[in-house]
Each structure stands twice: as structure tokens, then as C-alpha cells.
C-alpha atoms as a PDB file:
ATOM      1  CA  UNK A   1      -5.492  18.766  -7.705  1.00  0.00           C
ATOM      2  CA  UNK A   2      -3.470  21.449  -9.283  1.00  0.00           C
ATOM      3  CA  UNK A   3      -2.415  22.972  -5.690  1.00  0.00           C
ATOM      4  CA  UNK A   4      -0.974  19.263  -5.110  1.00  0.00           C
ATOM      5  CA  UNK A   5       1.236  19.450  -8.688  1.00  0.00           C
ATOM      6  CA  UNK A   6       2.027  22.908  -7.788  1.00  0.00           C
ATOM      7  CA  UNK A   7       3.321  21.577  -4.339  1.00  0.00           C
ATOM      8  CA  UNK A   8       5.246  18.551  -5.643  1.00  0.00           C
ATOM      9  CA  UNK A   9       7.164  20.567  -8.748  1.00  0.00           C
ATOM     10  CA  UNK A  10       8.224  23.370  -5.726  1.00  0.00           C
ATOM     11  CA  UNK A  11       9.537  20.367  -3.646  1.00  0.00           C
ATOM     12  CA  UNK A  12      11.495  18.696  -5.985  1.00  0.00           C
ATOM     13  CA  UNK A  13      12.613  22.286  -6.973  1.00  0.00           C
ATOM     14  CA  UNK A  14      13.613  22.748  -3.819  1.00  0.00           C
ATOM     15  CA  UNK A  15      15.283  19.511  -2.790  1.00  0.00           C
ATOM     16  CA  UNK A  16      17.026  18.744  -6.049  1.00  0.00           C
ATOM     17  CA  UNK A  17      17.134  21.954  -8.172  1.00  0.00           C
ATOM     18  CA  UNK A  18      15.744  20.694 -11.121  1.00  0.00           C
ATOM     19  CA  UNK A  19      12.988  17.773 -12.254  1.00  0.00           C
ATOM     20  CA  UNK A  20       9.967  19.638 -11.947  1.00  0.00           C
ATOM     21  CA  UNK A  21       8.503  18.462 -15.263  1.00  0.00           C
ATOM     22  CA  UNK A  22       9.093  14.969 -14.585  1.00  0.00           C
ATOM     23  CA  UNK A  23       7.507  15.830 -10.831  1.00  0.00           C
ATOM     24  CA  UNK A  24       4.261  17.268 -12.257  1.00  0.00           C
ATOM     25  CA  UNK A  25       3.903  14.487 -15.194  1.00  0.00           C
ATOM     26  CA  UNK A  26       4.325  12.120 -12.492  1.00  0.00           C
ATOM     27  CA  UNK A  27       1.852  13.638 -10.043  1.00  0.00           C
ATOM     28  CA  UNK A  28      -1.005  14.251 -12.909  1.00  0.00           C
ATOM     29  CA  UNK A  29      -0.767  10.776 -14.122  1.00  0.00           C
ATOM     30  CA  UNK A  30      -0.763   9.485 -10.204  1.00  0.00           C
ATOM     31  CA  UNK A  31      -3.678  11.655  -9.330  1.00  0.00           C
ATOM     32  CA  UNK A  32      -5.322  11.172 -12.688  1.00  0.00           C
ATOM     33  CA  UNK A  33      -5.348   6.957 -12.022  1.00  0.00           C
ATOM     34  CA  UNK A  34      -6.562   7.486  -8.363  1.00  0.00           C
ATOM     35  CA  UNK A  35      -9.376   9.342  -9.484  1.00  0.00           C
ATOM     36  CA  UNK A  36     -10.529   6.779 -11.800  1.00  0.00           C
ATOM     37  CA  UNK A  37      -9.460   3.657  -9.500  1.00  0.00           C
ATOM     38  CA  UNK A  38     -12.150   5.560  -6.973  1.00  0.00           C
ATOM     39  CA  UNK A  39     -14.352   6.369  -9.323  1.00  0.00           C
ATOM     40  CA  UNK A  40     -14.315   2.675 -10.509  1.00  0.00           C
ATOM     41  CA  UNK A  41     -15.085   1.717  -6.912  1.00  0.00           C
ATOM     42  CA  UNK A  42     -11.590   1.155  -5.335  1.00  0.00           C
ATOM     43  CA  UNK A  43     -11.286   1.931  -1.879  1.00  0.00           C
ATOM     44  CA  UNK A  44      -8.620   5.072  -1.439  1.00  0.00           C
ATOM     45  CA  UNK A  45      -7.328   3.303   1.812  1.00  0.00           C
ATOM     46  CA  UNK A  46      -6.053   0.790  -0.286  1.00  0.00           C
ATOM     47  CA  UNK A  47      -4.840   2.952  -3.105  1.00  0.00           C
ATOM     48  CA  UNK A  48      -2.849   5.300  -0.213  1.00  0.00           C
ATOM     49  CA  UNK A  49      -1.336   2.040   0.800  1.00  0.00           C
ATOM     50  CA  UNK A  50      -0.032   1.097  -2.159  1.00  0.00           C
ATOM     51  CA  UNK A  51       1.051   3.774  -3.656  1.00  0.00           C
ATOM     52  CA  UNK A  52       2.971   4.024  -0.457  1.00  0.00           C
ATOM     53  CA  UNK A  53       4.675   0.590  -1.133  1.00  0.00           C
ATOM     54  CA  UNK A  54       5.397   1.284  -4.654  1.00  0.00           C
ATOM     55  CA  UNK A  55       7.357   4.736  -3.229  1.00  0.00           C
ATOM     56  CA  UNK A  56       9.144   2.715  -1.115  1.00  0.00           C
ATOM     57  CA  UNK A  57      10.399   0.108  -3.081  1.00  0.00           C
ATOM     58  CA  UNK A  58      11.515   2.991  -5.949  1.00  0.00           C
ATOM     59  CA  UNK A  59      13.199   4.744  -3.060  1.00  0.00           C
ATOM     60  CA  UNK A  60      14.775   1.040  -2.489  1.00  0.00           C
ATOM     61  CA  UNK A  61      15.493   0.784  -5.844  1.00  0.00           C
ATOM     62  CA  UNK A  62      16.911   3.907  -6.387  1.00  0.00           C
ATOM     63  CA  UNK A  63      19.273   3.893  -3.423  1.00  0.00           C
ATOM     64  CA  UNK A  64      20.762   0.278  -4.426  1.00  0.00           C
ATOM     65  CA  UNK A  65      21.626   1.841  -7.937  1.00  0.00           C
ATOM     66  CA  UNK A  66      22.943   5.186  -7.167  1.00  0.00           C
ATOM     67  CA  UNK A  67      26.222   6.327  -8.122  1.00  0.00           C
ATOM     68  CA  UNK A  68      28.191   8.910  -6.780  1.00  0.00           C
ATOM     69  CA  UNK A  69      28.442  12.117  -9.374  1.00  0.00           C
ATOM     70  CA  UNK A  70      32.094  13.267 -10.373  1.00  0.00           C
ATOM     71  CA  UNK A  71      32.824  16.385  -8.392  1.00  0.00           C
ATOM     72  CA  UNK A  72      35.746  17.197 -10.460  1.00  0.00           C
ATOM     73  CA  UNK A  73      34.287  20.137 -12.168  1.00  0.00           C
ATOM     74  CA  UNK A  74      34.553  18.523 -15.655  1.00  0.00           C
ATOM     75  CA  UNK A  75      30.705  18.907 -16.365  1.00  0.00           C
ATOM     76  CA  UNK A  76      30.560  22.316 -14.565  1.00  0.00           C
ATOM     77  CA  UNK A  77      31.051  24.302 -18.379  1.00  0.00           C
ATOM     78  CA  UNK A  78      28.148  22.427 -19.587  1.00  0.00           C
ATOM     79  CA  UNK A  79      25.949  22.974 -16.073  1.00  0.00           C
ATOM     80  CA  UNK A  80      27.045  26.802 -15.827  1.00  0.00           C
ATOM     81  CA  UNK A  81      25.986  27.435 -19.669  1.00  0.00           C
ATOM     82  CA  UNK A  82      22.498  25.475 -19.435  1.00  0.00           C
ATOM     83  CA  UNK A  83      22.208  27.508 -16.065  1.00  0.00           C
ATOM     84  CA  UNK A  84      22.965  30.759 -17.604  1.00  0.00           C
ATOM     85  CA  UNK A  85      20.664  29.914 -20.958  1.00  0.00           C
ATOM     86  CA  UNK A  86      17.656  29.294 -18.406  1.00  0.00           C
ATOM     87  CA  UNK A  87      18.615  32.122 -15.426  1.00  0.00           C
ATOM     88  CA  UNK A  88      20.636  34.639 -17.511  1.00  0.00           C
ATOM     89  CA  UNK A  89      20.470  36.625 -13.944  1.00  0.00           C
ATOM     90  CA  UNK A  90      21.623  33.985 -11.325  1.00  0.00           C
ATOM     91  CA  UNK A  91      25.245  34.211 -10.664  1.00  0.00           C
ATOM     92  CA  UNK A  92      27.091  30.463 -10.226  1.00  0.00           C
ATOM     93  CA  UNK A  93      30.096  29.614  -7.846  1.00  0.00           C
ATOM     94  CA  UNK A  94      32.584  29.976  -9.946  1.00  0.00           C
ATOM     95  CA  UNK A  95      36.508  28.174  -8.729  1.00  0.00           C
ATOM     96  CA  UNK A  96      39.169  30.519  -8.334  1.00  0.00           C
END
């Protein structure tokens, strides 16, 4: 179990640069429900399948209600000083 949380906060590390927490809170409480479901005498066919479906329709969801971000560099101060508070090493892109 904690190899699979471990996996899912480096992914979403790695695909969106930041919502590990919310990853891993979401993975615990998903693994923590399937546990219980099984114990409870659910089969995990059926719990694979719809936790499946329920991904897919957030992905659905999710892509209907998207909006594109504002690339005009107005929230970059804000990003670059959160950045530096939690990476005080990492260098940003910086214009000009």
C-alpha cells in the first residue's frame, strides 16, 4: 500500500509539478475503502471496474470544465516566490 501512494504522489509530481498531497490523500482514502469493501465481501473485479468508471467520468468532467491558464506572466511573481520559499536552490526561467 504505501509503495502505491509513493508511486501516485511521484506521478502527479511528475506530470503536473505539484498536487502530491491531494494525490496521496486521495490514494489512502481509495485504497483504505477497497480494503474494507473486500473485506466486507465485495468482489475486487467489481470494485476495479468501477473505480475505473468513476476515473473516467472525472476525467470527463474535468476536461468539459477546463479553462485555459493566462500565460501572460502576471501570476509568475507569486509562482517564482512560492517556488523559491519551497526550493530556495532551483533556479526559474526568468523573461529577459
Amino acid at each position: 500500500g504505501a509503495r502505491l501512494v509513493q508511486d501516485v504522489a511521484q506521478k502527479t509530481n511528475e506530470m503536473a509539478g505539484d498536487g502530491t498531497t491531494t494525490a496521496t490523500v486521495l490514494a489512502r482514502a481509495i485504497y483504505s475503502e477497497g480494503v474494507k469493501n473486500v473485506a466486507a465481501g465485495c468482489n475486487p473485479m467489481d470494485l476495479r471496474r468501477g473505480s475505473q468508471a468513476a476515473v473516467e467520468r472525472v476525467v470527463e468532467f474535468l476536461s468539459a470544465n477546463a479553462k485555459d491558464s493566462d500565460h501572460d506572466g502576471r501570476d509568475r511573481p507569486g509562482r517564482d516566490h512560492l517556488c523559491q520559499r519551497r526550493h530556495p536552490r532551483r533556479q526559474l526561467d526568468r523573461p529577459g
